[in-house]
Protein backbone atom coordinates (compact mmCIF):
# COMPACT_ATOMS: atom_id res chain seq x y z
CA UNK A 1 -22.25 108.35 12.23
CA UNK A 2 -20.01 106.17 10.85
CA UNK A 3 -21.63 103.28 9.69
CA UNK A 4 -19.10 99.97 9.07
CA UNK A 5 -20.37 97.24 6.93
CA UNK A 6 -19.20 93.87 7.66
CA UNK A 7 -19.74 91.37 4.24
CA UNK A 8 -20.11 87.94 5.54
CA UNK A 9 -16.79 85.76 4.62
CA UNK A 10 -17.94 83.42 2.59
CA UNK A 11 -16.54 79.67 3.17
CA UNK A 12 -14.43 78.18 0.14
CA UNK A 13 -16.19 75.75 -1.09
CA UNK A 14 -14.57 72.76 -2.52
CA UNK A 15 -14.82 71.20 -5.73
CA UNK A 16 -17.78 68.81 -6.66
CA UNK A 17 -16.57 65.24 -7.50
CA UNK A 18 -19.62 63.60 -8.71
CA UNK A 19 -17.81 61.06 -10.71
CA UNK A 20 -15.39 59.47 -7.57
CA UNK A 21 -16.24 57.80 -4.76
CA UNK A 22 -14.34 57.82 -1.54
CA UNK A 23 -11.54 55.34 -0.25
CA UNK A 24 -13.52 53.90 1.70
CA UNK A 25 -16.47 53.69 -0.17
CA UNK A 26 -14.52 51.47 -2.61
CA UNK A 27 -13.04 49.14 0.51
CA UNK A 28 -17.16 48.55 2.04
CA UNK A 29 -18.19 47.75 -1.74
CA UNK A 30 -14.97 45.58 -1.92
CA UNK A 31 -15.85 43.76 1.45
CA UNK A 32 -19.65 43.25 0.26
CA UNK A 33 -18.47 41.78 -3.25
CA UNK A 34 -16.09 39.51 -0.95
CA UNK A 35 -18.93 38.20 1.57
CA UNK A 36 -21.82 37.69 -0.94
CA UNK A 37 -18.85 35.37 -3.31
CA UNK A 38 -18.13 33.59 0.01
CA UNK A 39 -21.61 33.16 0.92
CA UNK A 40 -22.32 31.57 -2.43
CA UNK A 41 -19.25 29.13 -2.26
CA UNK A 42 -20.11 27.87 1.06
CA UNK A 43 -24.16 27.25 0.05
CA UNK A 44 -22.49 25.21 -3.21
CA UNK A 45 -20.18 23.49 -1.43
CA UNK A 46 -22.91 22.71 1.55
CA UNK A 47 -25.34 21.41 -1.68
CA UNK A 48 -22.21 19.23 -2.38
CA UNK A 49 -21.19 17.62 0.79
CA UNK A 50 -24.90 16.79 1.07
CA UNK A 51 -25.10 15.15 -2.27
CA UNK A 52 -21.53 13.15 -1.27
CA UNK A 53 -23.12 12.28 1.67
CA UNK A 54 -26.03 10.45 0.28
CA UNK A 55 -24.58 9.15 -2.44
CA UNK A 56 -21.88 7.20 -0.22
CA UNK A 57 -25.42 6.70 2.02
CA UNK A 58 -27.02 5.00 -0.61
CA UNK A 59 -23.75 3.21 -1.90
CA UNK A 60 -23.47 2.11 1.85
CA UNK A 61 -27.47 0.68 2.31
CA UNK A 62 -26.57 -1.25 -1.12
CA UNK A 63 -23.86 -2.93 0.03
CA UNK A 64 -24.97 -3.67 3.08
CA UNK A 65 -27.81 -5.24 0.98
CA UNK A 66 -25.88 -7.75 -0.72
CA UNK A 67 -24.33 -8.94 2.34
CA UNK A 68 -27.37 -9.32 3.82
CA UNK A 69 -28.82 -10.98 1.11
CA UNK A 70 -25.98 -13.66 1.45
CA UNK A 71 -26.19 -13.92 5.20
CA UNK A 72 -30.17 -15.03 4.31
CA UNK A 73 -29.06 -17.19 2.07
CA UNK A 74 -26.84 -19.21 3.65
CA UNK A 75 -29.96 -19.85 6.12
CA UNK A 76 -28.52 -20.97 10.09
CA UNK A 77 -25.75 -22.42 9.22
CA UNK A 78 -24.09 -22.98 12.65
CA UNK A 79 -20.47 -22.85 10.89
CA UNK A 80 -20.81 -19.86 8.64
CA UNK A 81 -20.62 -17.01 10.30
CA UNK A 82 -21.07 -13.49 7.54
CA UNK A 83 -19.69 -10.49 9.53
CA UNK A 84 -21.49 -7.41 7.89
CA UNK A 85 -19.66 -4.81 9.14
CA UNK A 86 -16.41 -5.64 8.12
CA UNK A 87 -17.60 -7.39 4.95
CA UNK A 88 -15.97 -10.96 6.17
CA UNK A 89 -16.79 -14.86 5.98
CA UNK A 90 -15.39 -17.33 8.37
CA UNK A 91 -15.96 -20.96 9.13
CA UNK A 92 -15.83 -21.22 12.47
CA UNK A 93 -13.61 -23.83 13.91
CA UNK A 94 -14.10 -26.20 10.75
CA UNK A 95 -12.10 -23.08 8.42
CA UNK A 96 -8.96 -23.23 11.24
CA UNK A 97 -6.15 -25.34 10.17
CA UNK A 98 -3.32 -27.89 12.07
CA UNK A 99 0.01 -26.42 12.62
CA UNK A 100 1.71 -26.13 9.47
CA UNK A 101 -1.21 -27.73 7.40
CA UNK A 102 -3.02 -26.35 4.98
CA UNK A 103 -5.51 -28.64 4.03
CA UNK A 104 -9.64 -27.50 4.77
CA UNK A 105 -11.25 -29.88 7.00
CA UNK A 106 -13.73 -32.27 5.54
CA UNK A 107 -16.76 -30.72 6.75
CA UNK A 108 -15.67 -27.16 4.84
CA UNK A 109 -17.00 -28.93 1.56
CA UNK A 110 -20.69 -28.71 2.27
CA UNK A 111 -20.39 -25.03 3.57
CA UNK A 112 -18.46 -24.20 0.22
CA UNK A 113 -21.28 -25.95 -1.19
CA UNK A 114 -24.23 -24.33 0.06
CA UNK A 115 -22.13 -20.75 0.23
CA UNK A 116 -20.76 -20.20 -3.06
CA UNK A 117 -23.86 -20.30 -5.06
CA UNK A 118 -25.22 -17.58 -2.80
CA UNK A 119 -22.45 -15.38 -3.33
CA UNK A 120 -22.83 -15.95 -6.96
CA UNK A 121 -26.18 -15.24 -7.01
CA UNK A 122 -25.78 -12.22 -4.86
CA UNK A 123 -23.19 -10.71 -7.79
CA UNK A 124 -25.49 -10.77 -10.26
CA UNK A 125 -27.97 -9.50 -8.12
CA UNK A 126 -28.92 -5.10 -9.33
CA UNK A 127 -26.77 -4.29 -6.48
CA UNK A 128 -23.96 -6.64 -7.19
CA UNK A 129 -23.80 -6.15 -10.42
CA UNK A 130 -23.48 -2.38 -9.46
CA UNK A 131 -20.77 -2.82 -6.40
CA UNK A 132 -19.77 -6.47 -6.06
CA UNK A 133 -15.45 -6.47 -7.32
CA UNK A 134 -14.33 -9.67 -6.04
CA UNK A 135 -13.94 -12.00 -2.82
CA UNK A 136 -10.55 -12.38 -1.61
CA UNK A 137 -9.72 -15.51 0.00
CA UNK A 138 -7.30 -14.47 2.75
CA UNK A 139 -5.18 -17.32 5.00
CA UNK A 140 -3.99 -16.83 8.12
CA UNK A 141 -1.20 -18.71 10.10
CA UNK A 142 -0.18 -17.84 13.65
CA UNK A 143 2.82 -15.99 15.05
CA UNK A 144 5.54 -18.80 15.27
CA UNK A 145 8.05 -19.36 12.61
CA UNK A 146 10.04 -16.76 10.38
CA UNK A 147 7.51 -14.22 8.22
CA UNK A 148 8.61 -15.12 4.80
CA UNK A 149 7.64 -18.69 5.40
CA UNK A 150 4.23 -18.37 7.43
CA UNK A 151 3.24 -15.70 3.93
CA UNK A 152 4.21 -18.86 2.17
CA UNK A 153 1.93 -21.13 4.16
CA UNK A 154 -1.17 -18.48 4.46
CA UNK A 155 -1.05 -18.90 0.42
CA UNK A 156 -0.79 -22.38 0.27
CA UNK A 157 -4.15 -22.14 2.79
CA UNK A 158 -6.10 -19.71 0.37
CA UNK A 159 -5.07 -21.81 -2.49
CA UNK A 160 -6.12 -24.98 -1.19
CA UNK A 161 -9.53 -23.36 -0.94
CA UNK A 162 -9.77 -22.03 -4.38
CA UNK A 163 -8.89 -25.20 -5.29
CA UNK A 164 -11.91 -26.52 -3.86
CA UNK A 165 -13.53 -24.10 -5.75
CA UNK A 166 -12.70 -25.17 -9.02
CA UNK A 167 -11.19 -28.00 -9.42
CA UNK A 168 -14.19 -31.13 -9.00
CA UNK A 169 -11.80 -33.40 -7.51
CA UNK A 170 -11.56 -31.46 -4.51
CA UNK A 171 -14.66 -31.08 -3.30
CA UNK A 172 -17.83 -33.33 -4.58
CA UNK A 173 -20.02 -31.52 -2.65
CA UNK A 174 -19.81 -28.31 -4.69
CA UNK A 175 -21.85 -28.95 -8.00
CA UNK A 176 -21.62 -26.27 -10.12
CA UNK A 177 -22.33 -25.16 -13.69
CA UNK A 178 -19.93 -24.25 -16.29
CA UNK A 179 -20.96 -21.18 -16.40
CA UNK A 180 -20.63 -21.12 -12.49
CA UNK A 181 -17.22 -22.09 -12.52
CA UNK A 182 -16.50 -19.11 -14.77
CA UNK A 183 -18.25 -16.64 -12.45
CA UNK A 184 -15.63 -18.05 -9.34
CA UNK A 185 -12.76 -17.81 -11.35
CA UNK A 186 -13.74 -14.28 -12.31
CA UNK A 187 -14.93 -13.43 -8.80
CA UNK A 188 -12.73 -15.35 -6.46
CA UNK A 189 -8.85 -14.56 -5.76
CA UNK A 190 -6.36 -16.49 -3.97
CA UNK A 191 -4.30 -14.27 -1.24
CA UNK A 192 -1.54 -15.12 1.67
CA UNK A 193 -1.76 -12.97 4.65
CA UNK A 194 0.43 -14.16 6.98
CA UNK A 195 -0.10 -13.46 10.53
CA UNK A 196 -1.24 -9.60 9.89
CA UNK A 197 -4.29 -10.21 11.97
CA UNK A 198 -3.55 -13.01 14.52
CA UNK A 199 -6.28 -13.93 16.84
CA UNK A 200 -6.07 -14.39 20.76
CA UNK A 201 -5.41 -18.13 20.45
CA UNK A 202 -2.84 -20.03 17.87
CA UNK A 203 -5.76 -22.48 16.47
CA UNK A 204 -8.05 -19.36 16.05
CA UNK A 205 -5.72 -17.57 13.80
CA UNK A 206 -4.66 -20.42 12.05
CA UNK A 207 -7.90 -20.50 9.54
CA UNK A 208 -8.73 -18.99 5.95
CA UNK A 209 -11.62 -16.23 5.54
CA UNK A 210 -13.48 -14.53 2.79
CA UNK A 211 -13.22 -10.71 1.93
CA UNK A 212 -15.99 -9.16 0.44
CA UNK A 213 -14.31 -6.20 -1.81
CA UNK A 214 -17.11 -3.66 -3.07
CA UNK A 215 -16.12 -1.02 -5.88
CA UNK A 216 -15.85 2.91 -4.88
CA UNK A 217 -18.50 5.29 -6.20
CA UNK A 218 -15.25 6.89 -8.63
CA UNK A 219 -14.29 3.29 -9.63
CA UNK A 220 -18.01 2.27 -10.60
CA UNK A 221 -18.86 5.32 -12.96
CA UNK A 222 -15.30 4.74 -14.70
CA UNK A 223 -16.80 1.05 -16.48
CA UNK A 224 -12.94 0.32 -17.61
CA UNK A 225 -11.73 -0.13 -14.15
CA UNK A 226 -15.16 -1.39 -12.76
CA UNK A 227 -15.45 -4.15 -15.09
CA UNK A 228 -14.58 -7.99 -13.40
CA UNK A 229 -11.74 -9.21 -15.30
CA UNK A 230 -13.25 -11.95 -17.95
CA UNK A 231 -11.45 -14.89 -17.94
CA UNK A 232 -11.99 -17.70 -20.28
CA UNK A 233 -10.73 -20.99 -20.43
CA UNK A 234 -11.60 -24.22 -22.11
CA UNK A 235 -9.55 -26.30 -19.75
CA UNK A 236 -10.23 -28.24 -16.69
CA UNK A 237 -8.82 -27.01 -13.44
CA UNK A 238 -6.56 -29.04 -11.27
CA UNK A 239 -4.99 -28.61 -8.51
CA UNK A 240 -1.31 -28.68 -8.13
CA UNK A 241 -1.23 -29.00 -4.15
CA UNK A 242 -1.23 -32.65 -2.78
């Protein structure tokens, strides 16, 4: 008996290639590396928003101080009215103007009075020191007549109140130091608006107003632009206007 023996076929093996990875080994590590970098840019820039967000928080609280602070000051003034919100400082009818005038009325000289040493006092408060730039006096005139001439008039309105400001003549009411005066002329600027923001009636937008200006957080840690502009003069202020 014939007795066939059958050798098992062996399989070919292939090489061993301990030292290299796959294709697409190298493509999941590549993925991982991607999503753990984007994972720790979003948590840094999540830490950043948040501290943006409460810094402009706490710049907002500040400033929001200040104006309160004046609006406290001020006491219940009937004719002063401090808008908060927008940062703003009207007179009521008495800060609204004749057509084509731009002469205050009389009774504007004991709000000045009692409103500018507030605001001074509020600058050089920690907070105003920190954010207070400068108040912009901004007059208004109403929609008739050409544009060039009513941005004429709205600066001859803002004008005639920084005159009031600083020259004594103007107003007798408003008894302030020398060192006082310096503060408004470094504080206060004169500005013609025109009719930008006209109200529902003629007489209403025919007035003058106060801006409150606040620095920016990028503007207060750079001190050269921060810093109020330091004006000095030995002279006496008049007026021009008559």
């Amino acid at each position: 008996m014939l007795l066939q023996v059958i050798k098992p076929v062996r399989r070919r093996q292939e090489a061993e290639r301990p030292f290299w990875i796959s294709y697409a080994d190298l493509m999941t590590a590549m993925m991982t590396l991607c999503l753990v970098a984007m994972a720790v840019t979003i948590i840094a820039m999540s830490q950043e928003l948040r501290r943006e967000l409460s810094a402009e928080d706490t710049r907002a609280q500040e400033i929001l101080n200040i104006c309160n602070e004046i609006r406290q000051g001020i006491g219940s003034r009937p004719t002063i009215h401090v808008d908060c919100r927008d940062n703003r400082i009207d007179f009521g009818a008495a800060g609204q103007f004749g057509y084509e005038e731009y002469r205050l009325r009389p009774e504007v000289e004991s709000d000045l009075a009692a409103l500018v040493p507030v605001i001074l006092q509020a600058s050089n408060s920690r907070d105003g020191r920190k954010w207070f730039k400068q108040v912009v006096i901004e007059g208004f005139t109403d929609t008739r007549g050409p544009y060039l001439y009513n941005l004429y008039l709205s600066l001859k309105r803002s004008y005639w109140m920084m005159c009031m400001l600083v020259d004594p003549r103007r107003n007798a009411s408003l008894n302030l130091s020398d060192e006082q005066v310096q503060q408004v002329r470094e504080l206060f600027l004169a500005g013609g608006v025109s009719f930008n923001d006209a109200k529902p009636s003629d007489d209403a937008s025919r007035r003058v107003e106060l801006r409150l200006q606040f620095f920016t957080r990028k503007e207060q840690e750079e001190p050269a632009q921060s810093a109020r502009p330091h004006i000095i003069t030995t002279q006496q202020e008049s007026c021009e206007l008559t």
